[in-house]
N, C-alpha and C. Protein backbone atom coordinates (compact mmCIF):
# COMPACT_ATOMS: atom_id res chain seq x y z
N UNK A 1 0.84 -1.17 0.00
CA UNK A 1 0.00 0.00 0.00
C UNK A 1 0.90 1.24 0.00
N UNK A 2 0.25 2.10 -0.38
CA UNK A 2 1.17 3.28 -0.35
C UNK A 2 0.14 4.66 0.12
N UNK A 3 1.09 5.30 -0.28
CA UNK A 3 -0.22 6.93 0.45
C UNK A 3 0.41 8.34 0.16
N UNK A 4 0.03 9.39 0.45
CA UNK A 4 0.84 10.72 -0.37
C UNK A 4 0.71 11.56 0.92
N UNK A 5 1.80 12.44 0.62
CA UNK A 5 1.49 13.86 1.46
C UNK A 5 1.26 14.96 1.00
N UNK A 6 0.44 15.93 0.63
CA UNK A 6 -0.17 17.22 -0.27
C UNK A 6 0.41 17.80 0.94
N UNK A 7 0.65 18.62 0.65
CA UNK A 7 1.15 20.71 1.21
C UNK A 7 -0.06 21.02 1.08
N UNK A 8 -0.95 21.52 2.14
CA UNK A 8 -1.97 22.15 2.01
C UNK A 8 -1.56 23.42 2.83
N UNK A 9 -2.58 25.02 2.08
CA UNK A 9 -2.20 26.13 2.86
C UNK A 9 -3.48 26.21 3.22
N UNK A 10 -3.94 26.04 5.06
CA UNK A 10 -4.81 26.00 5.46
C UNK A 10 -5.59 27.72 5.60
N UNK A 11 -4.72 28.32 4.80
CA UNK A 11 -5.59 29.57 4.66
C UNK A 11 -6.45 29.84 3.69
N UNK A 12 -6.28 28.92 2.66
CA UNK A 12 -7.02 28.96 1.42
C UNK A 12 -7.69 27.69 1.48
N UNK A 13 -9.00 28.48 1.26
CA UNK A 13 -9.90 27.68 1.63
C UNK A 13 -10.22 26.45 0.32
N UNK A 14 -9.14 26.46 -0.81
CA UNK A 14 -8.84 25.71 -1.75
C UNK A 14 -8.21 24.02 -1.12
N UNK A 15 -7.73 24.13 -0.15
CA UNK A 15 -7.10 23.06 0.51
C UNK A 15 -7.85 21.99 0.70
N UNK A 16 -9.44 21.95 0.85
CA UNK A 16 -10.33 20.80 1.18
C UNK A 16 -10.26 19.77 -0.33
N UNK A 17 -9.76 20.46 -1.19
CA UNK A 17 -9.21 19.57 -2.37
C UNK A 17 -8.38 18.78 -2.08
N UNK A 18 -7.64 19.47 -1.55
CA UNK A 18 -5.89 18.24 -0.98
C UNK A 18 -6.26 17.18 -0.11
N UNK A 19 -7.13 17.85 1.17
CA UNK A 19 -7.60 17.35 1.95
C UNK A 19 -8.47 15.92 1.58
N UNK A 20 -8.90 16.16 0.83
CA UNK A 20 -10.41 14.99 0.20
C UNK A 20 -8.92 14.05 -0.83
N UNK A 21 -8.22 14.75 -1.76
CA UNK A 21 -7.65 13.62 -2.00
C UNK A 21 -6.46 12.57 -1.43
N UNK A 22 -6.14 13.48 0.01
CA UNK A 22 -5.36 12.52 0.59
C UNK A 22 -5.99 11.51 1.47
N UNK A 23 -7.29 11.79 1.55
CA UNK A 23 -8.04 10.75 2.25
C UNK A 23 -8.53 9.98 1.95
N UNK A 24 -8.46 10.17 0.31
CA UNK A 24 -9.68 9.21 -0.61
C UNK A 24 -8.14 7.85 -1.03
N UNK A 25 -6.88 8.72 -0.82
CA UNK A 25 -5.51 7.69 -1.15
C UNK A 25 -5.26 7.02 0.14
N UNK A 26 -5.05 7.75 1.15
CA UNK A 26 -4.52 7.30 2.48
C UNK A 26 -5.65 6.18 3.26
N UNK A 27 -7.07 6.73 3.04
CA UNK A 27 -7.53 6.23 3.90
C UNK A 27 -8.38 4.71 2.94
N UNK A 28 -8.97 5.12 2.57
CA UNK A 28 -10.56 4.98 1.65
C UNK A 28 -9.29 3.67 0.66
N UNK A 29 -8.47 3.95 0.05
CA UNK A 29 -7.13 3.08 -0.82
C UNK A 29 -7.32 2.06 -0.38
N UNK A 30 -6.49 2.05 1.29
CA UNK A 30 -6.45 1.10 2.25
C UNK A 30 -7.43 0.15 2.11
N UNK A 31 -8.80 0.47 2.80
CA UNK A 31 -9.90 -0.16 2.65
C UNK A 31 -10.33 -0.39 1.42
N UNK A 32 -10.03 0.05 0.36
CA UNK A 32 -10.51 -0.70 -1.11
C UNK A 32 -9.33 -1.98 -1.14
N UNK A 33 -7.94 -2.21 -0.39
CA UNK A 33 -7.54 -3.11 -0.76
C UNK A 33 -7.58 -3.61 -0.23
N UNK A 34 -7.95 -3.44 1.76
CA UNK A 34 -7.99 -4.91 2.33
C UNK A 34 -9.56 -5.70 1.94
N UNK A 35 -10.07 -4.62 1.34
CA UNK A 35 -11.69 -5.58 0.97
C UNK A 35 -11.36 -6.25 -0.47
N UNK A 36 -10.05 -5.83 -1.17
CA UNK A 36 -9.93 -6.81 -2.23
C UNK A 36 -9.80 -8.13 -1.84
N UNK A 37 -8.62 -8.00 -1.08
CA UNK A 37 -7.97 -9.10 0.20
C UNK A 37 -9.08 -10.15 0.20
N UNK A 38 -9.94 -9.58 1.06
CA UNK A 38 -10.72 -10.16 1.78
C UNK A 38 -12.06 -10.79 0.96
N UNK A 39 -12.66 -10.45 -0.04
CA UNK A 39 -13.02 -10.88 -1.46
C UNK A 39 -12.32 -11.77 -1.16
N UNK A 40 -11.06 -12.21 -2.26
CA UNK A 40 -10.39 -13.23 -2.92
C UNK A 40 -9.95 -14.36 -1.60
N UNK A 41 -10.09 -14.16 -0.46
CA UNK A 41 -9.43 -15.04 0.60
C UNK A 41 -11.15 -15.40 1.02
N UNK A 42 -11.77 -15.17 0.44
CA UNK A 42 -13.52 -15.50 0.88
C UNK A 42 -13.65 -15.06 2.69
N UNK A 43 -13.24 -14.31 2.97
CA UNK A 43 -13.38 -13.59 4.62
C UNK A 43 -14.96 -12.94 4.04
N UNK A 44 -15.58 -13.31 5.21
CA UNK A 44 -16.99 -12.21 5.16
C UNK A 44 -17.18 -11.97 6.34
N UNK A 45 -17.25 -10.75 6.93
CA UNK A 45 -17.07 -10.05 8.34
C UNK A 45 -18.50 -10.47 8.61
N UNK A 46 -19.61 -10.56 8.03
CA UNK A 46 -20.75 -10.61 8.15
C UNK A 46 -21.04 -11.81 9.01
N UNK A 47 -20.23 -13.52 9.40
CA UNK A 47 -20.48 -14.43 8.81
C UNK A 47 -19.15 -14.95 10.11
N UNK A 48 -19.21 -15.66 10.97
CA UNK A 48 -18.53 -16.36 11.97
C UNK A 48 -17.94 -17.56 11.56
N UNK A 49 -16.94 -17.75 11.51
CA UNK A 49 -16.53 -19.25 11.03
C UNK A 49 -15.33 -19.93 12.00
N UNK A 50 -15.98 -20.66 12.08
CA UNK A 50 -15.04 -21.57 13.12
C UNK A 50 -13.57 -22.33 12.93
């Protein structure tokens, strides 16, 4: 996995751009790949298995 760091100038109120795309890489990424993971390894959180 990987992830970015944007320079945001929190005075300009232009920054919620940076903001939204370092979260949509850092965070939201993450979770699109451990749910790939977890797809292909048949894990369903839903679903208890012994």
């Amino acid at each position: 996995m990987s992830g970015v760091m944007i320079l945001e100038d929190l005075r300009d109120p232009a920054h919620f751009a940076a903001a939204r795309q370092t979260i949509d890489t850092n965070l939201l990424g993450t979770i699109r790949v451990v749910d790939a993971f977890a797809d292909l390894g048949g894990i369903d959180g839903r679903h208890h298995r012994d």
